[in-house]
C-alpha atoms as a PDB file:
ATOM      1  CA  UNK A   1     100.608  90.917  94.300  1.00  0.00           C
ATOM      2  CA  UNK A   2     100.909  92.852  97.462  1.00  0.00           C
ATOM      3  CA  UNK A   3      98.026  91.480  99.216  1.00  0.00           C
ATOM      4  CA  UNK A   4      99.053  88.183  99.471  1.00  0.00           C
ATOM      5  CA  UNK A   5     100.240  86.674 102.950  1.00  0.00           C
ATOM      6  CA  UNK A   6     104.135  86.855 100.894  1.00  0.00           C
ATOM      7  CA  UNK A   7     103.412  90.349  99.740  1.00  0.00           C
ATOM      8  CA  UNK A   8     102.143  91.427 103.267  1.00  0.00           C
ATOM      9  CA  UNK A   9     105.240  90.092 104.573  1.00  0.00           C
ATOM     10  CA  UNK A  10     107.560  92.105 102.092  1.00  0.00           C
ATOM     11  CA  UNK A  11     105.682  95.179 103.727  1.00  0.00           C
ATOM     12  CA  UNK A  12     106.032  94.134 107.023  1.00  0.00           C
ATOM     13  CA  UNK A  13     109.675  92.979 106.647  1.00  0.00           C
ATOM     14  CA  UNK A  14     110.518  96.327 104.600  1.00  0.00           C
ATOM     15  CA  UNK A  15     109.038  98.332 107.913  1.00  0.00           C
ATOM     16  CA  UNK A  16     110.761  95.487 110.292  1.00  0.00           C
ATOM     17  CA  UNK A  17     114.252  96.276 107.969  1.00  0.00           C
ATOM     18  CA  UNK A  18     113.449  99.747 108.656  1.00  0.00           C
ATOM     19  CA  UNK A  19     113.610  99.910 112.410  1.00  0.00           C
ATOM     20  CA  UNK A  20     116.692  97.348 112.200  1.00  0.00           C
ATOM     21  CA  UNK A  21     118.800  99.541 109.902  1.00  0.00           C
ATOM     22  CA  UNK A  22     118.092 102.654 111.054  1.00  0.00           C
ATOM     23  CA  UNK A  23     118.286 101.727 114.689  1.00  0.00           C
ATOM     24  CA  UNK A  24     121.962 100.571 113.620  1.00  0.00           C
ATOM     25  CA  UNK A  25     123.122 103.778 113.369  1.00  0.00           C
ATOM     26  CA  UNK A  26     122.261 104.899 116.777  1.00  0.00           C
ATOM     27  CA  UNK A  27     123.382 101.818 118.677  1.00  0.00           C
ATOM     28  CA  UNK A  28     126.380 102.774 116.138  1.00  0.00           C
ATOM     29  CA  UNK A  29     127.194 105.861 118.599  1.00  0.00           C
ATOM     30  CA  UNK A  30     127.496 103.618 121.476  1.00  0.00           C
ATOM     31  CA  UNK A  31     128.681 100.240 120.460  1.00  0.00           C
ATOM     32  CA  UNK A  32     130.784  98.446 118.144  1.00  0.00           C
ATOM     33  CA  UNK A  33     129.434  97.624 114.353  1.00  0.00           C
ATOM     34  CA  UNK A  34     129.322  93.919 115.305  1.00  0.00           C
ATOM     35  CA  UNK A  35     127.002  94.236 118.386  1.00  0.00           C
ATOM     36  CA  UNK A  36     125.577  97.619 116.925  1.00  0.00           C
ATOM     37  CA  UNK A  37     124.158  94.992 114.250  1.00  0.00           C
ATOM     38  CA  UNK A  38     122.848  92.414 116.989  1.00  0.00           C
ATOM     39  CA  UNK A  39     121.068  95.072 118.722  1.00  0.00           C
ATOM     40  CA  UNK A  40     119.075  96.977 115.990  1.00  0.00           C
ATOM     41  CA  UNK A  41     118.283  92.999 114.978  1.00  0.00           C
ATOM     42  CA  UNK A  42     116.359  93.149 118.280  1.00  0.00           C
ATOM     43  CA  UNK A  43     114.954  96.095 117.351  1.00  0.00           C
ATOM     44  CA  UNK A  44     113.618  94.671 114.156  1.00  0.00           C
ATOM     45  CA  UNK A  45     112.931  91.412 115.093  1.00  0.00           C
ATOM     46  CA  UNK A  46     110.246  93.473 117.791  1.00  0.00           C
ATOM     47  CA  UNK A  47     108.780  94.955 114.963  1.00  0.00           C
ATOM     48  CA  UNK A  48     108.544  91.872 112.681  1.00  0.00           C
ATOM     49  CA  UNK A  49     107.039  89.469 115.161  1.00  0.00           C
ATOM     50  CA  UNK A  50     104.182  92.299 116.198  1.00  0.00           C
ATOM     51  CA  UNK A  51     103.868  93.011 112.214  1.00  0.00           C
ATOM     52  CA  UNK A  52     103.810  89.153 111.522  1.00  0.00           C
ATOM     53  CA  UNK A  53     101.833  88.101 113.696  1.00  0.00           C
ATOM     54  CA  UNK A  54      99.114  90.672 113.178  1.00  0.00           C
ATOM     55  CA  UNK A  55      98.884  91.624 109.617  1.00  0.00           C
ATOM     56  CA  UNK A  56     100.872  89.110 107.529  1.00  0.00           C
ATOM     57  CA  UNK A  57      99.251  85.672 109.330  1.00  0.00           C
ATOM     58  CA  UNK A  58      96.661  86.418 111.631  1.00  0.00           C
ATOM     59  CA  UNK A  59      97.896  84.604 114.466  1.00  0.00           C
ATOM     60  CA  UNK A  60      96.431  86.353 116.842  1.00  0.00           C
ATOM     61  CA  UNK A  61      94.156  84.237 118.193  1.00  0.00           C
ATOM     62  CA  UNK A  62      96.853  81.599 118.693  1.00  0.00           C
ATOM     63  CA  UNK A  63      99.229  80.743 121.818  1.00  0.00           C
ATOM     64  CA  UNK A  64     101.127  83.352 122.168  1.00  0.00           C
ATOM     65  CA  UNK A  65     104.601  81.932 124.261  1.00  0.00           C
ATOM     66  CA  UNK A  66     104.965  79.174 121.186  1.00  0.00           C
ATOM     67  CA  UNK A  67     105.339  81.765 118.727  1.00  0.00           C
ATOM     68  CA  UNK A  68     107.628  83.608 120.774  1.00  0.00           C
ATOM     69  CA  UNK A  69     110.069  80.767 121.067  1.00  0.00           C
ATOM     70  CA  UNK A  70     109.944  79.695 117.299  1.00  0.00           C
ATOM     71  CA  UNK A  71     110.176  83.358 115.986  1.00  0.00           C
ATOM     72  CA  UNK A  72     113.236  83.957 118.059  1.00  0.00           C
ATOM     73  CA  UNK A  73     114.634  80.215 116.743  1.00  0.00           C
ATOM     74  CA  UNK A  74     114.146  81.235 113.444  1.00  0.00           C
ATOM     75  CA  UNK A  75     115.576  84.662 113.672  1.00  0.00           C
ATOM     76  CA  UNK A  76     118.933  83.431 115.462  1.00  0.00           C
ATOM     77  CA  UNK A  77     119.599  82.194 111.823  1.00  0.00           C
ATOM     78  CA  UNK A  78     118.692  84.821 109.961  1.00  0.00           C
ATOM     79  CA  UNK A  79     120.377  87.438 112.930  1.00  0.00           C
ATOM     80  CA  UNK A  80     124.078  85.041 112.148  1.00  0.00           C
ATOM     81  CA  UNK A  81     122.826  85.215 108.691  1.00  0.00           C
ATOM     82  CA  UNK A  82     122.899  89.236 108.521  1.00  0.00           C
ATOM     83  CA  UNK A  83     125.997  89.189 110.509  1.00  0.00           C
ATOM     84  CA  UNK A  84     128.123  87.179 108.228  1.00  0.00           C
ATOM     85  CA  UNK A  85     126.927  88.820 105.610  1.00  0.00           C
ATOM     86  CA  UNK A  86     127.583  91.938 107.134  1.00  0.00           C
ATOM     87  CA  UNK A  87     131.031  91.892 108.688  1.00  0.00           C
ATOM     88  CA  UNK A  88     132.166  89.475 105.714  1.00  0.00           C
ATOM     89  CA  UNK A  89     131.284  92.311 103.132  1.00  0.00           C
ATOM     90  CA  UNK A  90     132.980  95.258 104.988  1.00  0.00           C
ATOM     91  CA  UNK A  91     136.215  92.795 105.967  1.00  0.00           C
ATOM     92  CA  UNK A  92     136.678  91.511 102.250  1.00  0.00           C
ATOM     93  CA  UNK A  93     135.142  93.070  99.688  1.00  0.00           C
ATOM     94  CA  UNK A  94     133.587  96.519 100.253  1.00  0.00           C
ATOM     95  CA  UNK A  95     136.196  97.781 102.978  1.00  0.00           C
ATOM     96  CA  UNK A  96     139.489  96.375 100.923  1.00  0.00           C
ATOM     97  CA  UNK A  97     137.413  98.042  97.443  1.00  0.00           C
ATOM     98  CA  UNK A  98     137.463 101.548  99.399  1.00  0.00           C
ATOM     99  CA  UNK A  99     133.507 101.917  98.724  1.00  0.00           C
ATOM    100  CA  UNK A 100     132.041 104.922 100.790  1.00  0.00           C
ATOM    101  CA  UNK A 101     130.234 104.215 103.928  1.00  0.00           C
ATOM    102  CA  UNK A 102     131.126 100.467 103.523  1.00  0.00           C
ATOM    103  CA  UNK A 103     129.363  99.361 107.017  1.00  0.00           C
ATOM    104  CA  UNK A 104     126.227 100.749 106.027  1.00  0.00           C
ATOM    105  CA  UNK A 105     125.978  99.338 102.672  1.00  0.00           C
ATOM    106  CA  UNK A 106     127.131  96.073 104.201  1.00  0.00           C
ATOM    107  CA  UNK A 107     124.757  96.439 106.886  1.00  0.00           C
ATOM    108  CA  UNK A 108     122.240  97.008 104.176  1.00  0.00           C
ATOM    109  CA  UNK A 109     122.291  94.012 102.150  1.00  0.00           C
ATOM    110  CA  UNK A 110     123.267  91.996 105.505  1.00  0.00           C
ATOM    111  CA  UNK A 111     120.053  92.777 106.139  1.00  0.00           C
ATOM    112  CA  UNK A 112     117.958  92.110 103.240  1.00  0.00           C
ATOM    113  CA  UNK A 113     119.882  88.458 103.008  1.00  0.00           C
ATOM    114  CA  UNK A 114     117.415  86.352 104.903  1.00  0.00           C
ATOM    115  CA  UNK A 115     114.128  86.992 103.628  1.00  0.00           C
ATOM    116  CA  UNK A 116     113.429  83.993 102.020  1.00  0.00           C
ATOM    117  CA  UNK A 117     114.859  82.161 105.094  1.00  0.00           C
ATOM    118  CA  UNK A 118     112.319  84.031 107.613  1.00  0.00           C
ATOM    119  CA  UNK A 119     109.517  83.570 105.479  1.00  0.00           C
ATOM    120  CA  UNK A 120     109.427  80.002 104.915  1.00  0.00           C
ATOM    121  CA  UNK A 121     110.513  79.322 108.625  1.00  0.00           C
ATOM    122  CA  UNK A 122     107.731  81.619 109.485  1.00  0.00           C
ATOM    123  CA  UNK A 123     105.584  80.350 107.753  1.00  0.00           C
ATOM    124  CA  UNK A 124     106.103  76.573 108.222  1.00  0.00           C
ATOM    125  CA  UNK A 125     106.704  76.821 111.656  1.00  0.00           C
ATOM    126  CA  UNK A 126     106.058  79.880 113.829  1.00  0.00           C
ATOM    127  CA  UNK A 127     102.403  81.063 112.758  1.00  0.00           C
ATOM    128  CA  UNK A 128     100.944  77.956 111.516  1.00  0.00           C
END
């Protein structure tokens, strides 16, 4: 199941996730949650275009500046995507709820929200 192109990019995207939500937590000790979020995004959306474009569809050999431009298209959706999620999770539900370490669970599923999103765009668009 994993060795698919969608399985391939569930590996990639859990490594890409990774670097995003870990990274959080350092630009965390510098910056606010909201732009602590939009920078470990860059972060992982470094690490997902190198990880897509090598392992999950071989695009390689193909024009690299195009790609570029319609990976970053695609993730400015899914980057508002994870930040609505994000902020609108620790504002109404998990911060009023008084859940423990609400930011980073928010942050957390923020992050795991576009998936489907990414992949289709990606695949329709960016590395065909």
């Amino acid at each position: 199941m994993l060795s698919g192109p969608f399985g391939r990019f569930l590996i990639a995207g859990g490594i890409a996730a990774a670097a995003n939500y870990g990274s959080r937590f350092i630009f965390s000790l510098w910056l606010s949650y909201a732009w602590a979020i939009v920078c470990a995004y860059v972060v992982g959306m470094i690490v997902a275009f190198l990880l897509m474009r090598g392992f999950v569809f071989q695009a390689t050999s193909r024009d690299l500046g195009p790609q570029i431009v319609k990976f970053v298209s695609i993730n400015l959706l899914a980057v508002l995507q994870t930040l609505i999620i994000s902020l609108g999770l620790v504002r109404w539900v998990l911060g009023p709820m008084g859940v423990p370490h609400a930011e980073a669970s928010a942050h957390l599923i923020g992050v795991l929200f576009p998936v489907m999103t990414s992949y289709v765009g990606h695949k329709l668009a960016t590395f065909r």
